[in-house]
Protein backbone atom coordinates (compact mmCIF):
# COMPACT_ATOMS: atom_id res chain seq x y z
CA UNK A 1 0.00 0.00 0.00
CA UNK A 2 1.65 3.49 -1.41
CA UNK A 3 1.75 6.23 1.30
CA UNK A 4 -1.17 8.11 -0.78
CA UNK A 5 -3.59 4.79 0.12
CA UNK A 6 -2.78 5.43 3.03
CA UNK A 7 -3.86 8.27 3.90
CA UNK A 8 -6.84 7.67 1.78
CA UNK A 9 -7.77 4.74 3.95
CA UNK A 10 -7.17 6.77 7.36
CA UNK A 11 -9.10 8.99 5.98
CA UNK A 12 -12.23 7.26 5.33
CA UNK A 13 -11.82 5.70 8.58
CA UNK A 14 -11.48 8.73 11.01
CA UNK A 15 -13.18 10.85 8.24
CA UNK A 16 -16.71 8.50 8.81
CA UNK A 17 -16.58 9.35 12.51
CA UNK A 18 -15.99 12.68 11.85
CA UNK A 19 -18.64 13.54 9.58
CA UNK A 20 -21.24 12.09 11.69
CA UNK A 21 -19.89 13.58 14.93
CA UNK A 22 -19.51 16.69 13.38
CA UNK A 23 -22.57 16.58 10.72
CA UNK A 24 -24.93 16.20 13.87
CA UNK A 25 -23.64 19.66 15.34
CA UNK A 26 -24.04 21.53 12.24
CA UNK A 27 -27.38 20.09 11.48
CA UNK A 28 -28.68 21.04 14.87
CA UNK A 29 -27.44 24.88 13.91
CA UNK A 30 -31.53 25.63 11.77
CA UNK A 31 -32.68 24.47 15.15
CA UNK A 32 -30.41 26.23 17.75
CA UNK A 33 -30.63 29.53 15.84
CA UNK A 34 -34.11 29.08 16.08
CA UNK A 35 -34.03 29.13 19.82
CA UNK A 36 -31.24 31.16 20.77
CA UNK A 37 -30.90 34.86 19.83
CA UNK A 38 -27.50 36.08 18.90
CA UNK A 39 -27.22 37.21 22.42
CA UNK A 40 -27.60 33.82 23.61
CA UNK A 41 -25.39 32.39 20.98
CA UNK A 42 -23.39 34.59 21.82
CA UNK A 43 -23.18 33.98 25.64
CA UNK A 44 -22.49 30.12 24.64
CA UNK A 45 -19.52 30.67 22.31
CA UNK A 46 -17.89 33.32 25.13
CA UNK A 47 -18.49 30.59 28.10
CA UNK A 48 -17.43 27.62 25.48
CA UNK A 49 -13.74 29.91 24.94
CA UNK A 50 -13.36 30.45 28.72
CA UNK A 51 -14.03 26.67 29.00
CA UNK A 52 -11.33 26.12 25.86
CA UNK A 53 -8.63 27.81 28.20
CA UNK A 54 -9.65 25.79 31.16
CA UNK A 55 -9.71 22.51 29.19
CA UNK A 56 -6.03 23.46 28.08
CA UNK A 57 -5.14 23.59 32.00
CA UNK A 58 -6.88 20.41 31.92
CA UNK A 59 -4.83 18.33 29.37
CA UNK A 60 -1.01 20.19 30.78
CA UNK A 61 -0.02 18.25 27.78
CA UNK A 62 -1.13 14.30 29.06
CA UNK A 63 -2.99 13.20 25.88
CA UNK A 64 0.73 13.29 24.26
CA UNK A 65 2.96 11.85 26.81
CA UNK A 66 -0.07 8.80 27.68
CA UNK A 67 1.02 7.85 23.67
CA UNK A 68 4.73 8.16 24.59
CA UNK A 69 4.54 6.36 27.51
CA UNK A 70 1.64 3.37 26.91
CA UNK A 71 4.25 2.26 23.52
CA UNK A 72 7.32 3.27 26.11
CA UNK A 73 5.98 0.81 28.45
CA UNK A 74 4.23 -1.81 25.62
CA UNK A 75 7.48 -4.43 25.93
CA UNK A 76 6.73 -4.45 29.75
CA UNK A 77 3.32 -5.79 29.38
CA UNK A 78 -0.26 -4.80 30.04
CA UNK A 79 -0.03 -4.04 33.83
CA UNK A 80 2.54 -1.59 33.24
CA UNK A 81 0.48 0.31 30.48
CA UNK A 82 -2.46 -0.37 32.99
CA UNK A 83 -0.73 2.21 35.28
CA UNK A 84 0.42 4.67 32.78
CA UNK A 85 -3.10 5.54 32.05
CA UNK A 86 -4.40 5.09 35.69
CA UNK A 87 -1.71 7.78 36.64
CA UNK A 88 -2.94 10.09 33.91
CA UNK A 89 -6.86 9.40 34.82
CA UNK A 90 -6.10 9.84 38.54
CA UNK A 91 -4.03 12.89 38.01
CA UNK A 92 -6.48 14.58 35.91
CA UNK A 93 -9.18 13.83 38.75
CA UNK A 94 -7.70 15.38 41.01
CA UNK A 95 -5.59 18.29 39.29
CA UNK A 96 -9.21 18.62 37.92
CA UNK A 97 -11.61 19.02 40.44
CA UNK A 98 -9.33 21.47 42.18
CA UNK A 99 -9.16 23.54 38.99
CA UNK A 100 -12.84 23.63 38.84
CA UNK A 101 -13.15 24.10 42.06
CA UNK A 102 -11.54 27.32 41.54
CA UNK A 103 -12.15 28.62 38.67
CA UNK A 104 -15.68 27.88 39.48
CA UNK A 105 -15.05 30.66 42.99
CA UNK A 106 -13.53 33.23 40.46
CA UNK A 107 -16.89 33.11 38.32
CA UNK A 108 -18.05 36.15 39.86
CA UNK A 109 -14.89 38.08 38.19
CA UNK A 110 -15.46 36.28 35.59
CA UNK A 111 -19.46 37.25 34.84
CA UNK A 112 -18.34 41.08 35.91
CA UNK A 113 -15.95 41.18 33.12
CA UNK A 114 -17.25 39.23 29.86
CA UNK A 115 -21.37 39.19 30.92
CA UNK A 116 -21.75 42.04 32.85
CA UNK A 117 -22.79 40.44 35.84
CA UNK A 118 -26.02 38.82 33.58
CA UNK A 119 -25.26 35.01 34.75
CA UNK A 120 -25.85 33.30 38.12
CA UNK A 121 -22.77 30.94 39.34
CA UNK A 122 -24.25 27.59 38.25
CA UNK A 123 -23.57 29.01 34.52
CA UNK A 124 -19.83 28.59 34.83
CA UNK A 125 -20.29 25.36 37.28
CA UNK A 126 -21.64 23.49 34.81
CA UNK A 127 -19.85 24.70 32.11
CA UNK A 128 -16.78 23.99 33.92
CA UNK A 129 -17.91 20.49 35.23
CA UNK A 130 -19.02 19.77 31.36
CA UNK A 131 -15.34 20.69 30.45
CA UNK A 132 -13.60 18.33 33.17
CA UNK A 133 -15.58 15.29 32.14
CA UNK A 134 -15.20 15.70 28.65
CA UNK A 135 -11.57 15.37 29.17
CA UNK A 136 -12.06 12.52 31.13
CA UNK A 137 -14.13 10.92 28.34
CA UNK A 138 -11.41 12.27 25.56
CA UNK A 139 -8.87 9.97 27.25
CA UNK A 140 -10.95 7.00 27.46
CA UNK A 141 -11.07 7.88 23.42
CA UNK A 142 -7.59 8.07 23.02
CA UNK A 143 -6.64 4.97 24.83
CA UNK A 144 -9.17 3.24 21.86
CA UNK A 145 -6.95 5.19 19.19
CA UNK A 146 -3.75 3.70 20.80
CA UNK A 147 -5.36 -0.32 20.96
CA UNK A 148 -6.11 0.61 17.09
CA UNK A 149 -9.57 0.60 17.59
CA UNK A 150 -11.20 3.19 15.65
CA UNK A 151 -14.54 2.48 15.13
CA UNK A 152 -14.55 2.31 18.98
CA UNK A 153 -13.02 5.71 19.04
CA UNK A 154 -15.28 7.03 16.89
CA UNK A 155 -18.66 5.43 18.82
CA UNK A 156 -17.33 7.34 22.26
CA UNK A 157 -17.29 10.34 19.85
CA UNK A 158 -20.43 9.96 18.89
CA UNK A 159 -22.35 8.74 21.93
CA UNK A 160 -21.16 12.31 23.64
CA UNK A 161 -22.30 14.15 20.69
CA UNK A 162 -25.70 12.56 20.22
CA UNK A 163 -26.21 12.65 24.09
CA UNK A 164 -25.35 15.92 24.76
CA UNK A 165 -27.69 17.29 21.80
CA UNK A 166 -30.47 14.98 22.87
CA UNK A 167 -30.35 15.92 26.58
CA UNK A 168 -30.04 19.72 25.77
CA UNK A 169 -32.70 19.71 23.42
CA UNK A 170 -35.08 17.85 26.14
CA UNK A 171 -33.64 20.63 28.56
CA UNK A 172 -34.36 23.77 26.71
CA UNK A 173 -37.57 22.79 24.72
CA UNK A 174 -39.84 20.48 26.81
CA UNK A 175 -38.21 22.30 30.57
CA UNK A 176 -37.20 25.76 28.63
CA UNK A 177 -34.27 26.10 30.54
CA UNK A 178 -32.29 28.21 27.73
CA UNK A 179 -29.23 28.58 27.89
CA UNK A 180 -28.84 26.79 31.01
CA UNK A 181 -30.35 23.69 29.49
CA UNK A 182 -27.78 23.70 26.64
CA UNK A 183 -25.03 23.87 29.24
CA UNK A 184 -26.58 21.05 31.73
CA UNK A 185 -27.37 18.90 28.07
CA UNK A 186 -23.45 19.31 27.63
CA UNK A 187 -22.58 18.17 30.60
CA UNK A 188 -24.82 15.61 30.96
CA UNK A 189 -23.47 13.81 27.39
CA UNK A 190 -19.89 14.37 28.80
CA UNK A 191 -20.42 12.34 31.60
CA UNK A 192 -22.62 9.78 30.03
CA UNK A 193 -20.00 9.43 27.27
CA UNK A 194 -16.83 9.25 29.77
CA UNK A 195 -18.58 6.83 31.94
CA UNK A 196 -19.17 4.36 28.87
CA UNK A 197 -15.70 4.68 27.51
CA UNK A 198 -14.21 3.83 30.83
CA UNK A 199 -16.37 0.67 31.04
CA UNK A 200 -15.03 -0.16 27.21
CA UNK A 201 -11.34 0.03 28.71
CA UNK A 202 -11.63 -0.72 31.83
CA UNK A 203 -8.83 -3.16 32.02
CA UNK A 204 -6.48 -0.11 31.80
CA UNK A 205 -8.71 1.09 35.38
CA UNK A 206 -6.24 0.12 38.16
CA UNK A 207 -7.25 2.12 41.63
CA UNK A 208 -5.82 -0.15 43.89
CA UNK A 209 -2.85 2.51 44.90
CA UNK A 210 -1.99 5.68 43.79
CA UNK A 211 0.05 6.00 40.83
CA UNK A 212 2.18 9.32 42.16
CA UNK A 213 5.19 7.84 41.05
CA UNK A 214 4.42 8.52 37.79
CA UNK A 215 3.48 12.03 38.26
CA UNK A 216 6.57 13.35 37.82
CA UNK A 217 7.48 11.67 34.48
CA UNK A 218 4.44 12.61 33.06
CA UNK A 219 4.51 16.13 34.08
CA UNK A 220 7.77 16.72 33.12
CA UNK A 221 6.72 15.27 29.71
CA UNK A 222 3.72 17.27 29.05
CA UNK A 223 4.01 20.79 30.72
CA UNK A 224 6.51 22.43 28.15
CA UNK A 225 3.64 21.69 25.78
CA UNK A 226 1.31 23.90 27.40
CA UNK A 227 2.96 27.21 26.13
CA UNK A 228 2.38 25.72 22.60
CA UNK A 229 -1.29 24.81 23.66
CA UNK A 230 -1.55 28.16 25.14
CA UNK A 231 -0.35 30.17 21.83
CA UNK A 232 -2.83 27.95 19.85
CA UNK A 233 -5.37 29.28 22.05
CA UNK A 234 -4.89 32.60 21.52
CA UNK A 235 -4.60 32.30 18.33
CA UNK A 236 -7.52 30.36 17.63
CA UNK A 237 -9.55 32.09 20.33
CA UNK A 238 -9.00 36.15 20.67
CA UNK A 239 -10.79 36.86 18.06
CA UNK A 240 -14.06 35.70 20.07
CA UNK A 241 -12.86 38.11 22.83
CA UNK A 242 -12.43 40.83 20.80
CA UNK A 243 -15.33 41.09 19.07
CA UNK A 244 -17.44 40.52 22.15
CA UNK A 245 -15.64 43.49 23.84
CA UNK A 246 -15.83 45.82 21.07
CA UNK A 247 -19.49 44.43 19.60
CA UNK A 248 -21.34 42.87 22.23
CA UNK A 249 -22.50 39.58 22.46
CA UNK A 250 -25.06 39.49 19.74
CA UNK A 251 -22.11 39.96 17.12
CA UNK A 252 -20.23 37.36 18.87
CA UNK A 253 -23.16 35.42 18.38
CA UNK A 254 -23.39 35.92 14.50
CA UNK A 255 -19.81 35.19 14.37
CA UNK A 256 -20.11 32.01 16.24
CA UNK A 257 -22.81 31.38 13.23
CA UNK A 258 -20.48 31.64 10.58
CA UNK A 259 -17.52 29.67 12.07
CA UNK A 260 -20.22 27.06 12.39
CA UNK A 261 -20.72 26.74 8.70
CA UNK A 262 -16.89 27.65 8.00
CA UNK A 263 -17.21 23.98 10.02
CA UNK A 264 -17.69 22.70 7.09
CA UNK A 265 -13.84 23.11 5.44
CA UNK A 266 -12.64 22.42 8.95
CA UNK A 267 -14.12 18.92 9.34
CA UNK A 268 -12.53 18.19 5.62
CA UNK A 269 -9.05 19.63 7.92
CA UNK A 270 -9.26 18.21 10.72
CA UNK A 271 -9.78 14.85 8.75
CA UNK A 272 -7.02 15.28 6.68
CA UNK A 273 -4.17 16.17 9.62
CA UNK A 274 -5.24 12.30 11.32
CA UNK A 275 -4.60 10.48 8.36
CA UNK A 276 -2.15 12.52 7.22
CA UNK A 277 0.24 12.34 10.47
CA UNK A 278 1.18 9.10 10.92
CA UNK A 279 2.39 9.20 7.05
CA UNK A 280 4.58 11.79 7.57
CA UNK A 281 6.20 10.64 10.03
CA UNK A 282 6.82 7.65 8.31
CA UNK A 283 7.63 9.40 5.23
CA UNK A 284 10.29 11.82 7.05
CA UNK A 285 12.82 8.60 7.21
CA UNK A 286 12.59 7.77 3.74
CA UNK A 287 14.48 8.69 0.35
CA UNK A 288 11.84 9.80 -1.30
CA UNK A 289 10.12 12.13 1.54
CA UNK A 290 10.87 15.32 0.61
CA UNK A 291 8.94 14.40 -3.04
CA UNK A 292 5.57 13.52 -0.60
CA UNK A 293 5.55 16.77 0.71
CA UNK A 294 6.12 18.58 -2.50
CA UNK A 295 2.96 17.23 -4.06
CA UNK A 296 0.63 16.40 -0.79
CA UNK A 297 1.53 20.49 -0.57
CA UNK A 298 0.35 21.25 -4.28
CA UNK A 299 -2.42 19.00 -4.07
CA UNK A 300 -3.73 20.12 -0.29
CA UNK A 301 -3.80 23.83 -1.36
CA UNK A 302 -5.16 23.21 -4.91
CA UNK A 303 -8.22 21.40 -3.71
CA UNK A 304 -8.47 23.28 -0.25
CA UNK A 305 -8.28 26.49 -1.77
CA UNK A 306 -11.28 25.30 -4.35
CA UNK A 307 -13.20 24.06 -1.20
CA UNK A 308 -13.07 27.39 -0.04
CA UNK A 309 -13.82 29.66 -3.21
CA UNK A 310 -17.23 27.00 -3.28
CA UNK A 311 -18.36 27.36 -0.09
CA UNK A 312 -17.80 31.15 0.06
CA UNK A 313 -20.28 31.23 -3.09
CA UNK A 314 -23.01 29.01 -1.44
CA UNK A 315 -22.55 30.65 1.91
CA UNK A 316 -25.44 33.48 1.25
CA UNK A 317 -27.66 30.46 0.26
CA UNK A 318 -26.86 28.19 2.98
CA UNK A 319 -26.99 30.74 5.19
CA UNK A 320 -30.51 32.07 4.46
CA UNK A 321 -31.65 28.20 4.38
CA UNK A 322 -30.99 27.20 7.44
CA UNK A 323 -31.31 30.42 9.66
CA UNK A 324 -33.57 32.66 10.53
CA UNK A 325 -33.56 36.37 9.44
CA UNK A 326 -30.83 38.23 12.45
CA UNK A 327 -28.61 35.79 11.05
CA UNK A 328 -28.22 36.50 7.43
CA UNK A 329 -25.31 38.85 7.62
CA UNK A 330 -23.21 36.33 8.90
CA UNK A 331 -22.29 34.77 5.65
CA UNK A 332 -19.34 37.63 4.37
CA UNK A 333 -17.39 35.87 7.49
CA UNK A 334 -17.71 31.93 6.45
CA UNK A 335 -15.08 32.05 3.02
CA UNK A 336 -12.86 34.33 5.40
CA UNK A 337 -12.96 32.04 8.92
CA UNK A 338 -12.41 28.84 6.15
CA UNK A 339 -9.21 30.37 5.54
CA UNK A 340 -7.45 29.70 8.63
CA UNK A 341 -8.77 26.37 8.55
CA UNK A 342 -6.81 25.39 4.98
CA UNK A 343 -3.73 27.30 6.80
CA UNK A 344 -4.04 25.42 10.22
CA UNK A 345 -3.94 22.02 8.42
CA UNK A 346 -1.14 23.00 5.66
CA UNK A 347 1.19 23.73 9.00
CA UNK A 348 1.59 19.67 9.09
CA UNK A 349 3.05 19.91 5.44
CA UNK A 350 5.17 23.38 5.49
CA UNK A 351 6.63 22.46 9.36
CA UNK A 352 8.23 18.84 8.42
CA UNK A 353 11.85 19.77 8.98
CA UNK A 354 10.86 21.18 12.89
CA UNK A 355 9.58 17.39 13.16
CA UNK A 356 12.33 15.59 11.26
CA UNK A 357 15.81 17.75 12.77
CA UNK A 358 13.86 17.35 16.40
CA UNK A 359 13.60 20.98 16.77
CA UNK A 360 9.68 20.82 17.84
CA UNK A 361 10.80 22.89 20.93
CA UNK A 362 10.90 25.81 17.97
CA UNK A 363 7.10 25.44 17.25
CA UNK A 364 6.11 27.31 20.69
CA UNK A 365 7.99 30.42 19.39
CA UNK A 366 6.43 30.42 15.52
CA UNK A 367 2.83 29.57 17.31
CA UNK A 368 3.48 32.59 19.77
CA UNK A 369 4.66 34.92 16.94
CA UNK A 370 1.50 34.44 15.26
CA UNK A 371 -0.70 34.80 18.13
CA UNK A 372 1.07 37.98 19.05
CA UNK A 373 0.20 39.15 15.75
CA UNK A 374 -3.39 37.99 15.64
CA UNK A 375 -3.98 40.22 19.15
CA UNK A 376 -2.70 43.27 17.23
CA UNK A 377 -4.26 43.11 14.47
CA UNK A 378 -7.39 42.31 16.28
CA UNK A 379 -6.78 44.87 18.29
CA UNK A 380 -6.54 47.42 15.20
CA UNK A 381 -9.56 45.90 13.16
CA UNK A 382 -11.92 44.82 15.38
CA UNK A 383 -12.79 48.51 16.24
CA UNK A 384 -12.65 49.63 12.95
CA UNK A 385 -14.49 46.36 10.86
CA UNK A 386 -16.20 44.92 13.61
CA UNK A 387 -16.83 40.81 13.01
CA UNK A 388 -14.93 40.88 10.04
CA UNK A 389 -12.36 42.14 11.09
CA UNK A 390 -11.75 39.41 13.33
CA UNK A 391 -11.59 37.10 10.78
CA UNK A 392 -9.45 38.72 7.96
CA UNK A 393 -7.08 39.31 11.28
CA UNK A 394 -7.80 35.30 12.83
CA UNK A 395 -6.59 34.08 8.75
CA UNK A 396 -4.02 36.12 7.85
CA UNK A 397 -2.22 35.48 11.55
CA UNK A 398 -2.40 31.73 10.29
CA UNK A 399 -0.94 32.54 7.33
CA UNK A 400 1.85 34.42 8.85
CA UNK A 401 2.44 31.34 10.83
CA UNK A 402 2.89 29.29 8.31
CA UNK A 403 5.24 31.42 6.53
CA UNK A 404 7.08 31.41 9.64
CA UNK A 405 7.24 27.37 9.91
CA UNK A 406 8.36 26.78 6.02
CA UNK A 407 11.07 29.58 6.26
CA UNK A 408 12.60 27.60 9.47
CA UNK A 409 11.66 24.37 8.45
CA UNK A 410 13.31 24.61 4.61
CA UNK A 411 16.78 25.14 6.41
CA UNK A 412 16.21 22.07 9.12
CA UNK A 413 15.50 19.80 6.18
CA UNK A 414 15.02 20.80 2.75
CA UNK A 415 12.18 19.79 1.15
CA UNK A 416 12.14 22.11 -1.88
CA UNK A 417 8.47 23.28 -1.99
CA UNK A 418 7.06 24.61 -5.18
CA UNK A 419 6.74 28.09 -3.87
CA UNK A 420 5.46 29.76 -7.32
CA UNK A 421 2.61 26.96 -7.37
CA UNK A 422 1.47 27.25 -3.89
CA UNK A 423 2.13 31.05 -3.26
CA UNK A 424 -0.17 30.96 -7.29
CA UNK A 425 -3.12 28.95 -5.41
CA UNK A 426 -3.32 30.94 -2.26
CA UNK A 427 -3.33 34.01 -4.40
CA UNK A 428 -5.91 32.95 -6.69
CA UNK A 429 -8.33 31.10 -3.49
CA UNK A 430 -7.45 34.46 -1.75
CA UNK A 431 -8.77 37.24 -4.38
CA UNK A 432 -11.08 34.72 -5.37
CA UNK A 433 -13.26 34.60 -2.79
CA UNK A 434 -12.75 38.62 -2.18
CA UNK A 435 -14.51 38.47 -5.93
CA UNK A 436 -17.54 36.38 -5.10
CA UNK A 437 -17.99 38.31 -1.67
CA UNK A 438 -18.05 41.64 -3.46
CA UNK A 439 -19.78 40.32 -6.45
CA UNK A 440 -23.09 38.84 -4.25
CA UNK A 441 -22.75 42.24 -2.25
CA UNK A 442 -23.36 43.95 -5.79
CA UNK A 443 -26.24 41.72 -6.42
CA UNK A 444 -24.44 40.50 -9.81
CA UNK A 445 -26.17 37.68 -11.60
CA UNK A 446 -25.81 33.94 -10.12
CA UNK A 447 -25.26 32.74 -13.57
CA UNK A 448 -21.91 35.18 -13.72
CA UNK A 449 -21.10 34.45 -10.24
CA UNK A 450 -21.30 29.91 -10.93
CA UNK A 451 -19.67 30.55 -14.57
CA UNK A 452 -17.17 32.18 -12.81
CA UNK A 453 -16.32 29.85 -9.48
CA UNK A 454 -16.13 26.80 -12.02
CA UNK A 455 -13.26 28.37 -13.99
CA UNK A 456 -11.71 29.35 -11.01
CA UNK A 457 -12.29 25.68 -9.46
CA UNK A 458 -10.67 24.36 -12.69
CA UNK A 459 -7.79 26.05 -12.72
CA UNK A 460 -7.03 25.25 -9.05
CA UNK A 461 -7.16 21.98 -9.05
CA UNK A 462 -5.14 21.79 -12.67
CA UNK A 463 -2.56 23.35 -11.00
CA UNK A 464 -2.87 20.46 -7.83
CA UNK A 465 -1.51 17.80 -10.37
CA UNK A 466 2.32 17.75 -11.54
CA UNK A 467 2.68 17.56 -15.14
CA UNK A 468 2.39 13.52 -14.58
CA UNK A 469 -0.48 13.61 -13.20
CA UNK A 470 -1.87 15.92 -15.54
CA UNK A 471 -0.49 13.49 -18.55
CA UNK A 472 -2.20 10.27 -16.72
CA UNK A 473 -5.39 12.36 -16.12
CA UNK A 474 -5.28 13.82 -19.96
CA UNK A 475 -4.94 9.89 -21.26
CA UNK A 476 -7.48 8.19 -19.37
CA UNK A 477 -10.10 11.47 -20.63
CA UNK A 478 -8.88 10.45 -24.33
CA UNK A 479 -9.45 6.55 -23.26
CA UNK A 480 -12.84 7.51 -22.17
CA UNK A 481 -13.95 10.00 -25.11
């Protein structure tokens, strides 16, 4: 099986759970927007970022060092992996009901300075509590991952997405709890969810003693990861602060609309960057690496870049579908917020060398460079542009980053990327979708505006294929005609 089956393969595997985990969320948005006002949204996407930092407090980098240490420990047998992940699980129960405990005593501060003082206390308890066992039921997933059991993986996945929708939706429309009910729903799938993957991997559940003597291994292992997780914070989060400081929550709320259906090129992502991993790393210590990279590179922006230029044109449609009227004007943002979605998962190509010379301790300083940037330009836009300027700032600070990781990366390990073809399809996805914005803005003709996208689509992913691809793919048309 060729490296490009590969990740084919992965990604039908991973890519099934994810579509249905992820399908399910964006399905329910006709129906949330139909309950909650953009306030409300609103108030949900600021208390689901405040729960994104605490989650990262959470984690303090375990999900990576329980994979380094369960293989570490694999030629010692099961009871030794048994108490790498009982370390981990007892750790994060108690490192995590402290954490809660507190954070859920500074809530006060907390509702003063992002809700002014509009929530009660059990808003941020359950939110928080939601948060903690959602980790706890992420781990349980992971240790499925690391048996190679991904259909398993994926059924954890979806038992806390299906819950959580199905409780919340009982909550808020049968109890009309609002708001409230969405959060309790949440948390109530969390802990559903973590309690059956537990019981599916329960052999790797040893509370006999204490594991402490692990502690210190596996903190040492996964704290200097938390700057990195903090910079990716930032930089995938201060846009949400900004806008609710400068436009109130019913922007935020709008906003949080369109990222939803940006979702959309971010599931495709997110799919991609699990199948594609383990391939690289693979492909890294091998002759003919550097020639993967070249064309996964040409042939991830090509069609990602297309993906993006499509959806931008449907967005107005999609968007007056499946919302109701105070959403409408949140379709400008979803070709813009896809953006830094294509750039987030091209990092994986355009940062090999950090990966292959060893130098990942370099990532924390490209991630924080970029996050510093999207702050000020947030901080300069936001005012000025409002929502939208969030997002040009949010996608062009990934971009940056990027930048940032091939210019190191090329002198760890040289992998010779076709700059003019890349830097060509960025370009063209880029003004691209500036063109379709402004031309449904002008109220041009939808015949002009399809004509137009399919030309562009065509030339994109032409310039995805290497001139022997483009030979194969011109033969078999010929063999066909």
């Amino acid at each position: 099986m060729t490296r490009f089956q590969q990740v084919r393969k992965d990604s039908l595997v991973y890519g099934v759970g994810g579509v249905l985990a992820k399908s399910i969320g964006f399905l329910l948005l006709p129906v949330y927007t139909r309950i909650f006002s953009p306030d409300d949204y609103g108030v949900i996407e600021m208390l689901t970022v405040i729960g994104g930092f605490l989650a990262m407090l959470l984690q303090m980098g375990m999900d990576s060092a329980q994979s380094f240490y369960y293989f570490e420990q694999k030629n010692n047998g099961h009871f030794a992996q048994r108490s790498v992940v009982s370390a981990i699980l007892q750790w994060r129960l108690i490192w995590g009901i402290t954490l809660v405990f507190f954070a859920a005593l500074g809530s006060p501060f907390l509702n003063y300075f992002f809700f002014n003082g509009g929530l009660s206390w059990e808003y941020f308890a359950v939110a928080f509590c939601g948060v903690l066992f959602t980790q706890l039921m992420s781990q349980s997933a992971e240790v499925f991952r690391l048996l190679y059991k991904p259909w398993r993986f994926i059924g954890i996945t979806l038992v806390n997405t299906l819950m959580s929708a199905g409780l919340a939706l009982l909550l808020i429309l049968h109890f009309g709890l609002g708001v409230k009910g969405f959060l309790w729903g949440s948390l109530g799938g969390s802990f559903c969810s973590a309690c059956v993957g537990w019981f599916g991997v329960r052999s790797y559940i040893d509370f006999s003693k204490i594991h402490r003597e692990w502690w210190p291994r596996l903190l040492k292992f996964g704290v200097p990861l938390v700057p990195a997780g903090l910079s990716m914070y930032v930089l995938n989060t201060s846009d949400r602060w900004f806008v609710s400081h400068y436009a109130g929550q019913d922007a935020l709320g709008v906003y949080a609309v369109g990222a939803k259906f940006a979702l959309v090129i971010t599931l495709a992502v997110t799919t991609f960057r699990q199948a594609w991993w383990p391939v690289a790393m693979d492909a890294m210590h091998c002759d003919d690496g550097p020639l993967l990279f070249r064309k996964m590179g040409r042939l991830y922006l090509g069609f990602g870049s297309a993906g993006v230029v499509v959806l931008t044109a449907l967005s107005p449609y999609l968007v007056r579908w499946l919302t109701p009227p105070e959403y409408y004007h949140a379709y400008p943002l979803i070709g813009v917020l896809a953006w830094y979605s294509i750039f987030y998962g091209f990092y994986l190509i355009g940062a090999a060398g950090l990966w292959k010379a060893e130098k990942t301790k370099i990532a924390p300083l490209l991630a924080g460079s970029a996050a510093v940037l999207n702050i000020i330009l947030d901080a300069i836009l936001v005012p000025k542009m409002g929502a939208m300027g969030a997002a040009l700032a949010t996608s062009f600070s990934f971009f940056v980053w990027n930048i940032l990781a091939i210019w190191v990366s090329e002198r760890l390990w040289r992998v010779g990327y076709e700059y003019g073809v890349i830097c060509a399809q960025v370009f063209l996805g880029v003004v691209s979708t500036a063109i379709v914005l402004l031309a449904t803005d002008q109220g041009a003709p939808q015949l002009w505006v399809v004509f137009y996208v399919l030309i562009v689509v065509f030339i994109l992913l032409a310039m995805s294929l290497d001139r022997r691809m483009l030979a194969s793919l011109i033969r078999w048309g010929r063999g066909l005609a």
